[in-house]
N, C-alpha and C. Protein backbone atom coordinates (compact mmCIF):
# COMPACT_ATOMS: atom_id res chain seq x y z
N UNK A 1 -7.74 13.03 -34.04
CA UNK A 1 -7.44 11.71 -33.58
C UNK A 1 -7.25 11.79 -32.06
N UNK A 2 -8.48 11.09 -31.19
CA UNK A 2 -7.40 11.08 -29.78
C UNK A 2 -6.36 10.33 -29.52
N UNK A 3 -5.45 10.94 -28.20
CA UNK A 3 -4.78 10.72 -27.83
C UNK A 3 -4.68 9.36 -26.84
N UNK A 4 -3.48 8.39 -27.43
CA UNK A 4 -3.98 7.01 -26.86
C UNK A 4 -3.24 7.14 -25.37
N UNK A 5 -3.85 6.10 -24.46
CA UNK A 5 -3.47 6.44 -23.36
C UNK A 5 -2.30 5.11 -23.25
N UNK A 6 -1.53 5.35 -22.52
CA UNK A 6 -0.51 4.27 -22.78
C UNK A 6 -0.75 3.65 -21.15
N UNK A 7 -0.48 2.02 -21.11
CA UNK A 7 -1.19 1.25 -19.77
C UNK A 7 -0.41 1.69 -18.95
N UNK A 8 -0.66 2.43 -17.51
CA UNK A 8 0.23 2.60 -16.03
C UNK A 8 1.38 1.32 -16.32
N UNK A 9 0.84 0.00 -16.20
CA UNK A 9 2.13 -0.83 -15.76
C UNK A 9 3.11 -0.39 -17.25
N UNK A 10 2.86 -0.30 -18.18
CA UNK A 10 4.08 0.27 -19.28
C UNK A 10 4.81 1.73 -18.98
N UNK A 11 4.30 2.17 -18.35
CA UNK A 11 4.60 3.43 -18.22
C UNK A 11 5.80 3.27 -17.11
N UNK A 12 5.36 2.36 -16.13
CA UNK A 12 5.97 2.35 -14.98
C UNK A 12 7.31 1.58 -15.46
N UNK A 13 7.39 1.13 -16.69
CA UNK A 13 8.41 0.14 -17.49
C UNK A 13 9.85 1.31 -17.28
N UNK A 14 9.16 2.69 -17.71
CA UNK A 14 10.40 3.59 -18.23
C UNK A 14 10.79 4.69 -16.65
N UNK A 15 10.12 3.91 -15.59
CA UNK A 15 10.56 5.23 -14.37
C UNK A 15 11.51 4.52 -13.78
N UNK A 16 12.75 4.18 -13.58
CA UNK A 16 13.54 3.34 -13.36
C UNK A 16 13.27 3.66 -11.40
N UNK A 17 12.73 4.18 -10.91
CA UNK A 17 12.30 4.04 -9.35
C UNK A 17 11.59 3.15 -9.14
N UNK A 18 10.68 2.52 -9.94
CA UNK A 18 9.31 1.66 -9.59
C UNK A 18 9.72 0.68 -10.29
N UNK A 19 10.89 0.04 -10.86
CA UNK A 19 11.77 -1.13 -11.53
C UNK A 19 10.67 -2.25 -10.74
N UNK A 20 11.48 -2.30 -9.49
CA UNK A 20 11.10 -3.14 -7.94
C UNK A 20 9.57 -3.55 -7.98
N UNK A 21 8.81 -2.25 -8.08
CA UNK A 21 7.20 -2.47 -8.16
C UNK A 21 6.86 -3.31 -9.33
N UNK A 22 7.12 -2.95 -10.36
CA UNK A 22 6.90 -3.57 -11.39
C UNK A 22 7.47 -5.28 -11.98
N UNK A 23 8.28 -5.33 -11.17
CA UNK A 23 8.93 -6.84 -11.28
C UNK A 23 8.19 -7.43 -10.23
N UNK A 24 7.64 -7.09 -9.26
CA UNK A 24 6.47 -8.11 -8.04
C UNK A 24 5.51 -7.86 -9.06
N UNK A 25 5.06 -7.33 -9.62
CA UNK A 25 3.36 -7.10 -10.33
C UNK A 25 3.63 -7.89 -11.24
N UNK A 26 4.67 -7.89 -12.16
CA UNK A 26 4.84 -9.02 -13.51
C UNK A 26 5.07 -10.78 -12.82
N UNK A 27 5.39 -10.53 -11.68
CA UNK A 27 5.19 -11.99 -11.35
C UNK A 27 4.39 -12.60 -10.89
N UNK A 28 3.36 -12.06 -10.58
CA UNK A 28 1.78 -12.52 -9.59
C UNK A 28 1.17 -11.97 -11.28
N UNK A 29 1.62 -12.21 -12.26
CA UNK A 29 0.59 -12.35 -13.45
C UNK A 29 0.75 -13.55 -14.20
N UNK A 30 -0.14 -14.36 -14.77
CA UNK A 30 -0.58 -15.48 -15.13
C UNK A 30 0.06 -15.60 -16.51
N UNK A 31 0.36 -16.84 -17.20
CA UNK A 31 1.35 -16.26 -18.86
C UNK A 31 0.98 -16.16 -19.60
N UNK A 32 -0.73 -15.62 -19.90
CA UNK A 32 -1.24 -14.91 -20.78
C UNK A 32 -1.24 -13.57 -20.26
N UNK A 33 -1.57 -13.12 -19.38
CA UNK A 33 -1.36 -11.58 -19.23
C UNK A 33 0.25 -10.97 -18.93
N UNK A 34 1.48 -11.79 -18.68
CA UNK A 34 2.56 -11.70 -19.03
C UNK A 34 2.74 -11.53 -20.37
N UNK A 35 2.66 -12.41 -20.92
CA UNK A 35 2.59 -12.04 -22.51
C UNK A 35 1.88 -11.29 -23.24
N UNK A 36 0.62 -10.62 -22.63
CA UNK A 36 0.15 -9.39 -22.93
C UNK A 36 0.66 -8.42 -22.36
N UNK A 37 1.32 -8.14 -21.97
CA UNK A 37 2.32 -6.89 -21.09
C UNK A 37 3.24 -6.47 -21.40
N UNK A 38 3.95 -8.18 -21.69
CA UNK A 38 5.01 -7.94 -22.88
C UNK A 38 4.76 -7.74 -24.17
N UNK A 39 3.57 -7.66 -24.80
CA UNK A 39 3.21 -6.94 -25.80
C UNK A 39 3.52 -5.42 -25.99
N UNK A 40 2.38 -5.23 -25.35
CA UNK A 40 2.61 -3.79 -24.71
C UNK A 40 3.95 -3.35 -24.53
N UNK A 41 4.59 -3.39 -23.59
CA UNK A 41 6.05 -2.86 -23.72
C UNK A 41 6.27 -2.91 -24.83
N UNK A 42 6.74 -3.66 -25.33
CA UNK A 42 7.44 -4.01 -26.59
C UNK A 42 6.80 -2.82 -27.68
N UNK A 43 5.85 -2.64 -27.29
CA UNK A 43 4.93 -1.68 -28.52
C UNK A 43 5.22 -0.60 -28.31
N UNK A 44 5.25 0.00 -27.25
CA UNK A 44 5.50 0.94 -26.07
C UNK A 44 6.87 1.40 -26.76
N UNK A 45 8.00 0.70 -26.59
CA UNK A 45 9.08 0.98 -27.05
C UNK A 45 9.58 1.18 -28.38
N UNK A 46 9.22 0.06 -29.06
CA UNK A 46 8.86 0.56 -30.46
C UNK A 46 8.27 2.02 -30.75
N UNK A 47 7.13 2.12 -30.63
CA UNK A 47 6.60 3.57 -30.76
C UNK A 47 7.62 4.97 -30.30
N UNK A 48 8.30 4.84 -29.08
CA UNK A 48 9.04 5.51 -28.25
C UNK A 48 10.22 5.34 -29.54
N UNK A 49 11.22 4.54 -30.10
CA UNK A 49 12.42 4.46 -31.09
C UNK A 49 11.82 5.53 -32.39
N UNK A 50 10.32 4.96 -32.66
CA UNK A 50 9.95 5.59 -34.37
C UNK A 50 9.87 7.16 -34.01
N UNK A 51 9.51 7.21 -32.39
CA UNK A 51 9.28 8.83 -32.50
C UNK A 51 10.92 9.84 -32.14
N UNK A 52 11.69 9.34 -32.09
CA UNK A 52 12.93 9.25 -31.63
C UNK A 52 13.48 9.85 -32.96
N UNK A 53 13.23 8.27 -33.75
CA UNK A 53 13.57 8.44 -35.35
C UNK A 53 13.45 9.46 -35.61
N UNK A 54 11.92 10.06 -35.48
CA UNK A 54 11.52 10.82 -36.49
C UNK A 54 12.72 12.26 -35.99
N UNK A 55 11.74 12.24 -35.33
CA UNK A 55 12.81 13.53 -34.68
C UNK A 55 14.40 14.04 -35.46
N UNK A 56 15.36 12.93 -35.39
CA UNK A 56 16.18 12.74 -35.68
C UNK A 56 16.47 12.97 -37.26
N UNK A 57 15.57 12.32 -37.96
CA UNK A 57 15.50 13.04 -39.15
C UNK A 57 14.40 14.00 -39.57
N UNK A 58 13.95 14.66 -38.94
CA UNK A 58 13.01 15.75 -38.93
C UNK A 58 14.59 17.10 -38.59
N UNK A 59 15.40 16.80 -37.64
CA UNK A 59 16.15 17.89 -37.76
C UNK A 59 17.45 17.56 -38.95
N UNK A 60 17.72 16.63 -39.47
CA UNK A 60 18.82 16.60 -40.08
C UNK A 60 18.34 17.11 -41.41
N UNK A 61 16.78 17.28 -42.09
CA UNK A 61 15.79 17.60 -43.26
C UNK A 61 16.08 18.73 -42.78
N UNK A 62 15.69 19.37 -41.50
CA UNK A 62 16.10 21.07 -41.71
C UNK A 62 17.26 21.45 -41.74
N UNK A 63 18.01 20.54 -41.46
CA UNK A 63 19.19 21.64 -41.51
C UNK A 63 20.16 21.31 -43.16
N UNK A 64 19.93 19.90 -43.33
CA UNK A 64 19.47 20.55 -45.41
C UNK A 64 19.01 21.49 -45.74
N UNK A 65 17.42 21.54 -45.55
CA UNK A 65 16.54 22.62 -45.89
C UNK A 65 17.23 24.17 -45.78
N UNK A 66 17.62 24.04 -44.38
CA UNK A 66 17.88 25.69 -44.24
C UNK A 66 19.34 25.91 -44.94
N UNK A 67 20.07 25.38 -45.08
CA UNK A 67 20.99 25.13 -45.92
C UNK A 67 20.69 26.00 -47.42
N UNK A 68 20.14 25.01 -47.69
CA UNK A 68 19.91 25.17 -49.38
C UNK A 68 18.82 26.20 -49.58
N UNK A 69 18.21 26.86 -48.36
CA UNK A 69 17.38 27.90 -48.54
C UNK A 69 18.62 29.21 -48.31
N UNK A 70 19.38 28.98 -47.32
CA UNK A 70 20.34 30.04 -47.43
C UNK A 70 21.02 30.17 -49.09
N UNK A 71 21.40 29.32 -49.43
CA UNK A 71 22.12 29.34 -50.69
C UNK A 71 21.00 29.82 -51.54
N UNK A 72 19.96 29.42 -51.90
CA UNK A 72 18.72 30.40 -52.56
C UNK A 72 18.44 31.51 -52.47
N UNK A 73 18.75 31.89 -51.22
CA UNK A 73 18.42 33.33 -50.91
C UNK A 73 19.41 33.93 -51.40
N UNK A 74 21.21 33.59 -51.26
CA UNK A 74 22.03 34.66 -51.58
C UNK A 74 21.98 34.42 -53.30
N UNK A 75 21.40 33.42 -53.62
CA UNK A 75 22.09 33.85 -55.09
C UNK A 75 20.91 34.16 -56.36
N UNK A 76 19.71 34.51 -54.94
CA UNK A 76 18.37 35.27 -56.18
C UNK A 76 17.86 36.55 -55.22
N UNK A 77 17.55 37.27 -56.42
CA UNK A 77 17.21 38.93 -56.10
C UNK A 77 15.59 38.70 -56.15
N UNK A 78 15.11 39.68 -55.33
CA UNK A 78 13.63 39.69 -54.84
C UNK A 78 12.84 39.02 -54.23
N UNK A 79 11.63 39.20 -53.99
CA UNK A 79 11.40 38.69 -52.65
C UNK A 79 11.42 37.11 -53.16
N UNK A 80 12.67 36.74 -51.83
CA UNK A 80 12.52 34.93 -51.91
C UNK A 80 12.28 34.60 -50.09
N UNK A 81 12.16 35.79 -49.49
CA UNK A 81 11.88 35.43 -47.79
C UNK A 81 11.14 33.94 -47.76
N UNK A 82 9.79 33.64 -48.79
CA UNK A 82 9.03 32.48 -48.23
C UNK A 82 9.96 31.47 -48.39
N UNK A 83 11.39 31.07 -49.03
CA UNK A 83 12.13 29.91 -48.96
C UNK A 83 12.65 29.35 -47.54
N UNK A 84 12.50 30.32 -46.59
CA UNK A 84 13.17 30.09 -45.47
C UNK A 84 11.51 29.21 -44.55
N UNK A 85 10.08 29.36 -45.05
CA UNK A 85 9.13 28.74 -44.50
C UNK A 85 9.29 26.95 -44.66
N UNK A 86 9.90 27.07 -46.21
CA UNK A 86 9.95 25.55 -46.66
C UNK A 86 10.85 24.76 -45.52
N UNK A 87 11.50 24.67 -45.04
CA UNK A 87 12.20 23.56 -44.24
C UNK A 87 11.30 23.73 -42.84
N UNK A 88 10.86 24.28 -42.38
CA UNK A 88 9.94 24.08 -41.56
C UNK A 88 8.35 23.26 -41.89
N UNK A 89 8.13 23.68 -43.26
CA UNK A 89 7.09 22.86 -43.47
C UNK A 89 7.71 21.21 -43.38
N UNK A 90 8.47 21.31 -44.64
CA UNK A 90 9.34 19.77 -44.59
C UNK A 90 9.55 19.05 -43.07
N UNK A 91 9.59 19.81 -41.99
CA UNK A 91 9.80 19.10 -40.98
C UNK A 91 9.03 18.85 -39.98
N UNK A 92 7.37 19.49 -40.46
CA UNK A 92 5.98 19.41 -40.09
C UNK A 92 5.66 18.23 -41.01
N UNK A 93 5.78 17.96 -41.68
CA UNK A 93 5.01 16.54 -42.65
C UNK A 93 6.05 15.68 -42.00
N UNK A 94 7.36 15.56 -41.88
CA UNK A 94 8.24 14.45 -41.49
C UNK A 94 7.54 14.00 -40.37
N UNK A 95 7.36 15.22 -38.93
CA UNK A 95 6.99 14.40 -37.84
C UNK A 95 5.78 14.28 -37.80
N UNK A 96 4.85 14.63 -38.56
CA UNK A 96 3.25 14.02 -38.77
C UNK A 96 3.44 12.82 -39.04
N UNK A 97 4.43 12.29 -39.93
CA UNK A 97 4.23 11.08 -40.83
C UNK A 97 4.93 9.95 -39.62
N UNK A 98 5.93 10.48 -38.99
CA UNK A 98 6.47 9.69 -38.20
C UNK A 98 5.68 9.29 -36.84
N UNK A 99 4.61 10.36 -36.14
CA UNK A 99 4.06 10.60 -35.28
C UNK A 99 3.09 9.55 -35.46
N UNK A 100 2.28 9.68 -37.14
CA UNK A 100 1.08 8.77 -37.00
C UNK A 100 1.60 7.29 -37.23
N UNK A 101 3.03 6.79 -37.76
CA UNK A 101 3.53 5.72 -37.74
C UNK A 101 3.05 5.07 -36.27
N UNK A 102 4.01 5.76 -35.88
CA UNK A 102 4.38 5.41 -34.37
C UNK A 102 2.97 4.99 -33.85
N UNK A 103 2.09 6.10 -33.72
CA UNK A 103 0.43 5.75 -32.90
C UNK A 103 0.29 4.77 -33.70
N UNK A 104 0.15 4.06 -34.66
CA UNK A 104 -0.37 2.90 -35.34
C UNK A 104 0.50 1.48 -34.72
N UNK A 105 1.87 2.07 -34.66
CA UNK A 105 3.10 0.60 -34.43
C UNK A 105 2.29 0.30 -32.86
N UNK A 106 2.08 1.49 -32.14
CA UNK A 106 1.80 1.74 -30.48
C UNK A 106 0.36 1.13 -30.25
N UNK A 107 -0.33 1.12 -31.75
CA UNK A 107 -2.19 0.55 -31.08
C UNK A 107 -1.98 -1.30 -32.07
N UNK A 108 -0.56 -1.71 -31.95
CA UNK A 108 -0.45 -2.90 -33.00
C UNK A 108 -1.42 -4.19 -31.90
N UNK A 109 -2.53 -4.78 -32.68
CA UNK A 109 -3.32 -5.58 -31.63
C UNK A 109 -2.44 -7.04 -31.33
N UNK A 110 -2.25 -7.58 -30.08
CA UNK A 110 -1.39 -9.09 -29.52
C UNK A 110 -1.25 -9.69 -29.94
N UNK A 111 -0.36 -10.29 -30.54
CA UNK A 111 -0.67 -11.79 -31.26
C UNK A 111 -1.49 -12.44 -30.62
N UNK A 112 -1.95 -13.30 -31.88
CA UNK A 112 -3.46 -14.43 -31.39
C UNK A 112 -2.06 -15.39 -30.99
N UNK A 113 -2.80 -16.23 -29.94
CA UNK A 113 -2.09 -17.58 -29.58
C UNK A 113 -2.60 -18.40 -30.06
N UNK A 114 -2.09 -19.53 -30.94
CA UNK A 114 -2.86 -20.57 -31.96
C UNK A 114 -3.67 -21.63 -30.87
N UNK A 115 -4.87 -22.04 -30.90
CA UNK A 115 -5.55 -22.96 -30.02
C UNK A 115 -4.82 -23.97 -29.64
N UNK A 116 -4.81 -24.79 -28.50
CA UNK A 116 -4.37 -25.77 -28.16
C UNK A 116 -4.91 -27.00 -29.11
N UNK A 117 -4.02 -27.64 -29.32
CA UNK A 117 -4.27 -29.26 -30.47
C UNK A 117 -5.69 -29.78 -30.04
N UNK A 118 -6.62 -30.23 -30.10
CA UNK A 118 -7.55 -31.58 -29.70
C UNK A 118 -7.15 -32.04 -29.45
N UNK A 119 -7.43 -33.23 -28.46
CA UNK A 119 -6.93 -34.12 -28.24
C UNK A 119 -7.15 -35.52 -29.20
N UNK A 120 -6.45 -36.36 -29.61
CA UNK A 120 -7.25 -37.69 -30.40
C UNK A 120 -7.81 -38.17 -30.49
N UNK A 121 -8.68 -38.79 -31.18
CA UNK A 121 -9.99 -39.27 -29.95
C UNK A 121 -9.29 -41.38 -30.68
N UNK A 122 -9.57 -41.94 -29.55
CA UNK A 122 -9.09 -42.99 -29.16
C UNK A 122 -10.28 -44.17 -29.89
């Protein structure tokens, strides 16, 4: 899967130096491409929380995991070394699953804006 590129002006959302730059650029924009920007962010950030998430419970699964692999290990004889691989796998599928969330929440397409009414005809 490539890697999506995320837009400069979103990027410039999270460098808190270029705040300044980025508040003159959002205002010399028109309120459809404002509201496409603010898409973006918004997606931007979203994506940025789910991968956060994941993380977050990607380590709290291992340290279950390694947990209950320690307790496996002391209370069985012979080789059980591969129990100590399992919480690392478990926490390779967590942040795959969370990772490809996220790229999907991050490529979510703008809302449509509903057409303007007709006018009546007289």
């Amino acid at each position: 899967m490539p890697k999506a590129a995320e837009d400069p002006l979103v990027s410039q959302a999270f460098d808190a130096s270029k705040h300044a730059d980025l508040a003159r650029a959002v205002e010399q924009l028109s309120p459809e491409e404002a509201a496409f920007f603010l898409h973006r962010l918004e997606a931007a950030l979203k994506k940025r929380k789910l991968q956060l998430t994941g993380y977050l419970v990607a380590l709290g699964a291992w340290l279950v995991a390694m947990t209950l692999a320690m307790a496996y290990y002391g209370t069985h004889t012979g080789f059980v070394h591969w129990v100590f691989a399992v919480p690392f796998g478990i926490v390779g599928v967590i942040l795959y699953g969370f990772g490809h969330w996220a790229e999907r929440v991050g490529r979510a397409p703008p809302p449509r804006t509903p057409a303007p009414p007709a006018p009546e005809p007289k």
